[in-house]
PDB file of N, CA and C in Angstrom:
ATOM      1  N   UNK A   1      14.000 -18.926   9.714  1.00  0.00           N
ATOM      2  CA  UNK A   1      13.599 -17.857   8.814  1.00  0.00           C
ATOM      3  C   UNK A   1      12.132 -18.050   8.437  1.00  0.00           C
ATOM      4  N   UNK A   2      11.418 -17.071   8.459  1.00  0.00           N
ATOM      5  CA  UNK A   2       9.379 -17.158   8.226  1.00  0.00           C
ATOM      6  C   UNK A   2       9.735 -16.299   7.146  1.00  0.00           C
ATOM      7  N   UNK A   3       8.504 -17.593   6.079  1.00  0.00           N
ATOM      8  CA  UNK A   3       8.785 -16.535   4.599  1.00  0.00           C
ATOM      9  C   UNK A   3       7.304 -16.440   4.911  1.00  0.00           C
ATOM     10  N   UNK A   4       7.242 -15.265   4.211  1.00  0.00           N
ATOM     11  CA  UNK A   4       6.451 -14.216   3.823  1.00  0.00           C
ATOM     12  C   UNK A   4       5.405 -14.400   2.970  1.00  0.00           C
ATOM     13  N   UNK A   5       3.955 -14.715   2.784  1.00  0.00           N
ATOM     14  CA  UNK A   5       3.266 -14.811   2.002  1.00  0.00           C
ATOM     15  C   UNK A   5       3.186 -14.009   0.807  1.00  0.00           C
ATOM     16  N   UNK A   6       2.951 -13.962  -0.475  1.00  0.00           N
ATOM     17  CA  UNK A   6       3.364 -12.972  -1.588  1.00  0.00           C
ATOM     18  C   UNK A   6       2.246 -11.795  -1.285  1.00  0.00           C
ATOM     19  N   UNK A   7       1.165 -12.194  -0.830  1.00  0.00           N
ATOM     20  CA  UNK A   7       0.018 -10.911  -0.268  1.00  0.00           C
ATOM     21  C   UNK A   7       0.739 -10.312   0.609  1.00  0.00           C
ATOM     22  N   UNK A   8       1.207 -10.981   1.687  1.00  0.00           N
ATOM     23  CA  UNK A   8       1.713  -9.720   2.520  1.00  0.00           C
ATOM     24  C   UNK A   8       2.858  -9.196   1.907  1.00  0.00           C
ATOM     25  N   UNK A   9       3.880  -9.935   1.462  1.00  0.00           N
ATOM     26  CA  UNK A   9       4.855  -8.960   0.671  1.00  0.00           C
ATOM     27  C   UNK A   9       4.757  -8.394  -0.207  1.00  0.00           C
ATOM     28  N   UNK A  10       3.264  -7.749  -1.122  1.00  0.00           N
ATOM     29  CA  UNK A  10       2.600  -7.185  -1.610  1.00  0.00           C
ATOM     30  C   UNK A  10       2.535  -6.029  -0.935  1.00  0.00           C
ATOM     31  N   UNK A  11       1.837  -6.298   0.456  1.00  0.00           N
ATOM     32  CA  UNK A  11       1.065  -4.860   1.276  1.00  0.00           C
ATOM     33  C   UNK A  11       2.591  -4.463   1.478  1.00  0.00           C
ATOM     34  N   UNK A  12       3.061  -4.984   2.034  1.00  0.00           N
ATOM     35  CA  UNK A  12       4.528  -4.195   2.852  1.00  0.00           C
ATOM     36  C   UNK A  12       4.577  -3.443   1.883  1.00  0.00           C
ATOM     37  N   UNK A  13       5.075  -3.623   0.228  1.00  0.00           N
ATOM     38  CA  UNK A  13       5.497  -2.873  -0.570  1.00  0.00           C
ATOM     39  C   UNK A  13       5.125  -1.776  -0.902  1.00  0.00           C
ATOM     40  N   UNK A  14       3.654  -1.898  -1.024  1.00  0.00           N
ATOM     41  CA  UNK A  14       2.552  -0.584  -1.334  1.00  0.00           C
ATOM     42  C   UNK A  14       2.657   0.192   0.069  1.00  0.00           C
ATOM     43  N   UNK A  15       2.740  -0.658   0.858  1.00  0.00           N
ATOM     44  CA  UNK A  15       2.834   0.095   1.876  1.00  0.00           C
ATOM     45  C   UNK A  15       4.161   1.203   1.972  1.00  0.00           C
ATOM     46  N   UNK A  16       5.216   0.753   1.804  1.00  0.00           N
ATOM     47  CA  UNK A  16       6.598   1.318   1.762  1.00  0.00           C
ATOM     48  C   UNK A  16       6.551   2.108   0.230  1.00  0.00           C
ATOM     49  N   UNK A  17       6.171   2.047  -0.475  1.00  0.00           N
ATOM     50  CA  UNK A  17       6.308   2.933  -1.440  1.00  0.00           C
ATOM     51  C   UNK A  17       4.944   4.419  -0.856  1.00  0.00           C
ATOM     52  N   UNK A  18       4.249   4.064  -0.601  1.00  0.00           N
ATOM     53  CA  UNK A  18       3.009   5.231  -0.027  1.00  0.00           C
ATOM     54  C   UNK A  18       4.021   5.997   0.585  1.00  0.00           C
ATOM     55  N   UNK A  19       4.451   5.324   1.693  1.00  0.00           N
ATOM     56  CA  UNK A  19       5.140   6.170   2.976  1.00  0.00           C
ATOM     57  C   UNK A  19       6.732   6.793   2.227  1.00  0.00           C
ATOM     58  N   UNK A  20       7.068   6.439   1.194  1.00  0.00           N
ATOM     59  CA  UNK A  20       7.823   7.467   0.370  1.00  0.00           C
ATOM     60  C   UNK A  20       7.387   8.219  -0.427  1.00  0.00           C
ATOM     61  N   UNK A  21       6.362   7.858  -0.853  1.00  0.00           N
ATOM     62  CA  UNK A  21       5.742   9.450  -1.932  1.00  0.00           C
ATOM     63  C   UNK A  21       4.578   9.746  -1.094  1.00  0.00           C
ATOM     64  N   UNK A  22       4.436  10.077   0.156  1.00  0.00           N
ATOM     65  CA  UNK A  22       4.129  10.626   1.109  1.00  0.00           C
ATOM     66  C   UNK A  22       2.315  10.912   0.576  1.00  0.00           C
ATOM     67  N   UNK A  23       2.348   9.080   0.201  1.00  0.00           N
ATOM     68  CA  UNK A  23       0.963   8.862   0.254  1.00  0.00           C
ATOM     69  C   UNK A  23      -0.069   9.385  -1.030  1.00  0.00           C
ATOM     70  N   UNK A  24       0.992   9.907  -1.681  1.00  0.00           N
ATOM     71  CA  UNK A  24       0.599  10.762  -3.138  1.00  0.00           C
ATOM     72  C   UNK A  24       0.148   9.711  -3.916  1.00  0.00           C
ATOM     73  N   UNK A  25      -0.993   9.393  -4.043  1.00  0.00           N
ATOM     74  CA  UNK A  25      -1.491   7.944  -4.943  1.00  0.00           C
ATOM     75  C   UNK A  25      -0.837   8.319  -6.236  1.00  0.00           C
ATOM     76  N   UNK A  26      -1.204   9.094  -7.139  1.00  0.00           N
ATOM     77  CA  UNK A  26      -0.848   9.126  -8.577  1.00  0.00           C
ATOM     78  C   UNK A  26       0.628   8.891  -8.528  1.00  0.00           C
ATOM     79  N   UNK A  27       1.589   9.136  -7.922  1.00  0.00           N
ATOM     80  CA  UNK A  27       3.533   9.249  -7.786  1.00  0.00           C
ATOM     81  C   UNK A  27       3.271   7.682  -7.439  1.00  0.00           C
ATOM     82  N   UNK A  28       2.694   7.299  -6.612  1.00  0.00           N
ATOM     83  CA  UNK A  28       2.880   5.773  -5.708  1.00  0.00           C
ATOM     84  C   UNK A  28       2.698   4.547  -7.421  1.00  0.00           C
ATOM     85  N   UNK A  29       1.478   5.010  -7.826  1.00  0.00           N
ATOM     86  CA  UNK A  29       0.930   4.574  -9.326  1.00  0.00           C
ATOM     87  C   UNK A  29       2.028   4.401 -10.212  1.00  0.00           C
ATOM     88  N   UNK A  30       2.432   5.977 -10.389  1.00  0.00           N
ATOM     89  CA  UNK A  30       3.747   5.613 -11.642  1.00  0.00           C
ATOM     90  C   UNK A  30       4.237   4.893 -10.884  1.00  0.00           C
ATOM     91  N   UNK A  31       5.055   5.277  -9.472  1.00  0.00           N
ATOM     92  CA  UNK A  31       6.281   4.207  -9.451  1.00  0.00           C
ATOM     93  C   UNK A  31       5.678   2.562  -9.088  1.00  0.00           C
ATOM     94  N   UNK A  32       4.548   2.752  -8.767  1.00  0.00           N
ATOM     95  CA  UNK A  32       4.352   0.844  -9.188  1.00  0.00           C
ATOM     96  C   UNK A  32       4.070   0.932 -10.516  1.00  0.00           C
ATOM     97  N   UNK A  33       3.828   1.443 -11.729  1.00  0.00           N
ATOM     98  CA  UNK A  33       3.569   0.956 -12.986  1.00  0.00           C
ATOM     99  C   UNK A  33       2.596   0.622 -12.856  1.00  0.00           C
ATOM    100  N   UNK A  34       1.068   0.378 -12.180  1.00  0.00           N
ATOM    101  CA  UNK A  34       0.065   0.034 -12.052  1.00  0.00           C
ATOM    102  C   UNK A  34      -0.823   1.539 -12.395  1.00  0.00           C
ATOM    103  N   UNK A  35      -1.692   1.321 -12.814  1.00  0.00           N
ATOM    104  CA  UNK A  35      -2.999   2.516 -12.777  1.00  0.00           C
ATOM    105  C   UNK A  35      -3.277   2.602 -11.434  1.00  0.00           C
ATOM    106  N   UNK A  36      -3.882   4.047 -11.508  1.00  0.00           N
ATOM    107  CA  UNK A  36      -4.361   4.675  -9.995  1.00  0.00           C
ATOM    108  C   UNK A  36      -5.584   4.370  -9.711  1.00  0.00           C
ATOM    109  N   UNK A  37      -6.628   3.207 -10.611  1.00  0.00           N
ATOM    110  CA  UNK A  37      -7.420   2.397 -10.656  1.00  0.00           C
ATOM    111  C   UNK A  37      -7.288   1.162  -9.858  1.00  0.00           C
ATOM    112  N   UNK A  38      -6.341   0.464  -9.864  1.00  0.00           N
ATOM    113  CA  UNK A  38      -5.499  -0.401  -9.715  1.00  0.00           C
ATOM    114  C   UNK A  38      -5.132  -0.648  -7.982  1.00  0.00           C
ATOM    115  N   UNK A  39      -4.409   0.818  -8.211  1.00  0.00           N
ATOM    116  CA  UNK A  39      -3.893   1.180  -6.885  1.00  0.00           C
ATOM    117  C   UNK A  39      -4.838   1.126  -5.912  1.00  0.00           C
ATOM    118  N   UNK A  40      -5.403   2.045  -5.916  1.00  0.00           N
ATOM    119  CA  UNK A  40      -6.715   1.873  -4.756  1.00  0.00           C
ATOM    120  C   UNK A  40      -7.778   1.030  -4.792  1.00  0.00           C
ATOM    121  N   UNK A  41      -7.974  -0.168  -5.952  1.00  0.00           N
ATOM    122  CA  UNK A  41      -8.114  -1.851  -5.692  1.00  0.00           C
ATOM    123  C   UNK A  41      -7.149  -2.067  -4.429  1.00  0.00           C
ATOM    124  N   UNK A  42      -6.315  -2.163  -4.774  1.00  0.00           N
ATOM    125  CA  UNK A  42      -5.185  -2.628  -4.126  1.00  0.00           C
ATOM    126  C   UNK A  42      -5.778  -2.534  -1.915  1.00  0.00           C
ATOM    127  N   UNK A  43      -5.769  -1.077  -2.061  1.00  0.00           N
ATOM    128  CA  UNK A  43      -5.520  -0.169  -0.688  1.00  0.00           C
ATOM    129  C   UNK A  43      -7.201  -0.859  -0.412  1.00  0.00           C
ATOM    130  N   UNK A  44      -8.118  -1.358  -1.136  1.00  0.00           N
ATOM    131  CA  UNK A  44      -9.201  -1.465  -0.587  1.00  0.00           C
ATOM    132  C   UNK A  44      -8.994  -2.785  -0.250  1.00  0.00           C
ATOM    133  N   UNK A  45      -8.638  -3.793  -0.959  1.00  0.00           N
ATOM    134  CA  UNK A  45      -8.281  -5.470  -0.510  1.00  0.00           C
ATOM    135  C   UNK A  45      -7.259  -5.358   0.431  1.00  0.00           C
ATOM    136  N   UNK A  46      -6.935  -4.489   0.511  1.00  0.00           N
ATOM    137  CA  UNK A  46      -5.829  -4.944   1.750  1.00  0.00           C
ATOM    138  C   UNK A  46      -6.258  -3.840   3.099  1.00  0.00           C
ATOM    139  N   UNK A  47      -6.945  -3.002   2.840  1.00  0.00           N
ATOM    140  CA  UNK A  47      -7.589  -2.398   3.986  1.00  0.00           C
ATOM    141  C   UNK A  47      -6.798  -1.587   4.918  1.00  0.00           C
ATOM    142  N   UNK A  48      -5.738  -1.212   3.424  1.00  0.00           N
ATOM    143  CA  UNK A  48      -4.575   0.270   3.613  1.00  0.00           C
ATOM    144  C   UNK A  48      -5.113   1.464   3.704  1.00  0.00           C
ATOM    145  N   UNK A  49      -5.094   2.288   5.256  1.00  0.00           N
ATOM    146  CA  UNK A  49      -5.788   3.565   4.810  1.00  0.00           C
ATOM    147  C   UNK A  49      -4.314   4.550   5.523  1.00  0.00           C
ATOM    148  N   UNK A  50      -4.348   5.825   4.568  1.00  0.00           N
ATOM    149  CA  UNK A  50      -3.796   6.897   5.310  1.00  0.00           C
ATOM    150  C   UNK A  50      -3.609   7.015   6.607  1.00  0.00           C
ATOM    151  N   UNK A  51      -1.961   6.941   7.688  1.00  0.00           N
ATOM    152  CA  UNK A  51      -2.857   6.896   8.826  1.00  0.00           C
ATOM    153  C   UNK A  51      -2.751   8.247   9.327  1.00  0.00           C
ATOM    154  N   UNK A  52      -2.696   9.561   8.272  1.00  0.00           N
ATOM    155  CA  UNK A  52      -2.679  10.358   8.462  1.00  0.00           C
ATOM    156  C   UNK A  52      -4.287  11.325   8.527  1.00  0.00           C
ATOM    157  N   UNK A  53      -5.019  10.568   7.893  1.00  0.00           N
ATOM    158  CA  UNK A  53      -6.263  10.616   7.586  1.00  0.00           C
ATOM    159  C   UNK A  53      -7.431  10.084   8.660  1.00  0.00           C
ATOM    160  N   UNK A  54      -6.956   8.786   8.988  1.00  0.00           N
ATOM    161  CA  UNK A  54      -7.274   7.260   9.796  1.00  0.00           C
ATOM    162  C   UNK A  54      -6.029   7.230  10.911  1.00  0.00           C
ATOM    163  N   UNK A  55      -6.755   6.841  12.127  1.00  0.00           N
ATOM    164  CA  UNK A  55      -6.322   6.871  13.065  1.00  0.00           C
ATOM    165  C   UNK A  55      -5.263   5.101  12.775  1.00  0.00           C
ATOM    166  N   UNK A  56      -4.154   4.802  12.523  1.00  0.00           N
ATOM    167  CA  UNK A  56      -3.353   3.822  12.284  1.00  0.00           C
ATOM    168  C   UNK A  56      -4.109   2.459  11.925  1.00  0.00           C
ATOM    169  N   UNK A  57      -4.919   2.905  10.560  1.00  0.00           N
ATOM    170  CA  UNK A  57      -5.689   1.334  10.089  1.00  0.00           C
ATOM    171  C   UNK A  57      -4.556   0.243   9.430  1.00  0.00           C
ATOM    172  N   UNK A  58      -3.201   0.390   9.760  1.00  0.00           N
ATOM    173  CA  UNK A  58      -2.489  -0.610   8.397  1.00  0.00           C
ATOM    174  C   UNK A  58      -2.285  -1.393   9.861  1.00  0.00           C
ATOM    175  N   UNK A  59      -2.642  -2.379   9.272  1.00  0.00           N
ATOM    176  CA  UNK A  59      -2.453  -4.176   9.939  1.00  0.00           C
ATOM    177  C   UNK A  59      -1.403  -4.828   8.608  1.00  0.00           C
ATOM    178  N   UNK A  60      -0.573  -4.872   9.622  1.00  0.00           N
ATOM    179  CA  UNK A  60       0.712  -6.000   8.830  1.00  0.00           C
ATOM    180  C   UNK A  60       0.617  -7.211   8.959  1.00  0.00           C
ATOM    181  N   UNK A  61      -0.520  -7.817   9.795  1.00  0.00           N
ATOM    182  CA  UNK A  61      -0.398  -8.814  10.080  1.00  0.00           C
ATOM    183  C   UNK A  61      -1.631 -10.050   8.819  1.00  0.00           C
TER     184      UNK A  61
END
């Protein structure tokens, strides 16, 4: 079993919550309880972009 660094099980999450509120930052915000300040800290340290926007920038790795 490979555990998971808490950063990457960070991104996965933001990641998986985006791709249910269909990327809607402010909905993604409430449901992390974080500010939409916050949030896109977040999407910039981890170098999460839309890949609807961006040709498939999310690296899971």
């Amino acid at each position: 079993m490979k555990i998971k660094s808490l950063k990457q099980s960070e991104k996965e999450h933001l990641i998986k919550v985006l791709e249910i509120t269909h990327w809607d930052l402010a909905k993604s915000s409430r449901l992390l309880k974080i500010s939409l300040q916050h949030l896109k800290s977040k999407l910039t340290i981890y170098g999460i972009k839309n890949p609807d926007h961006n040709e498939k920038n999310i690296n899971l790795e």
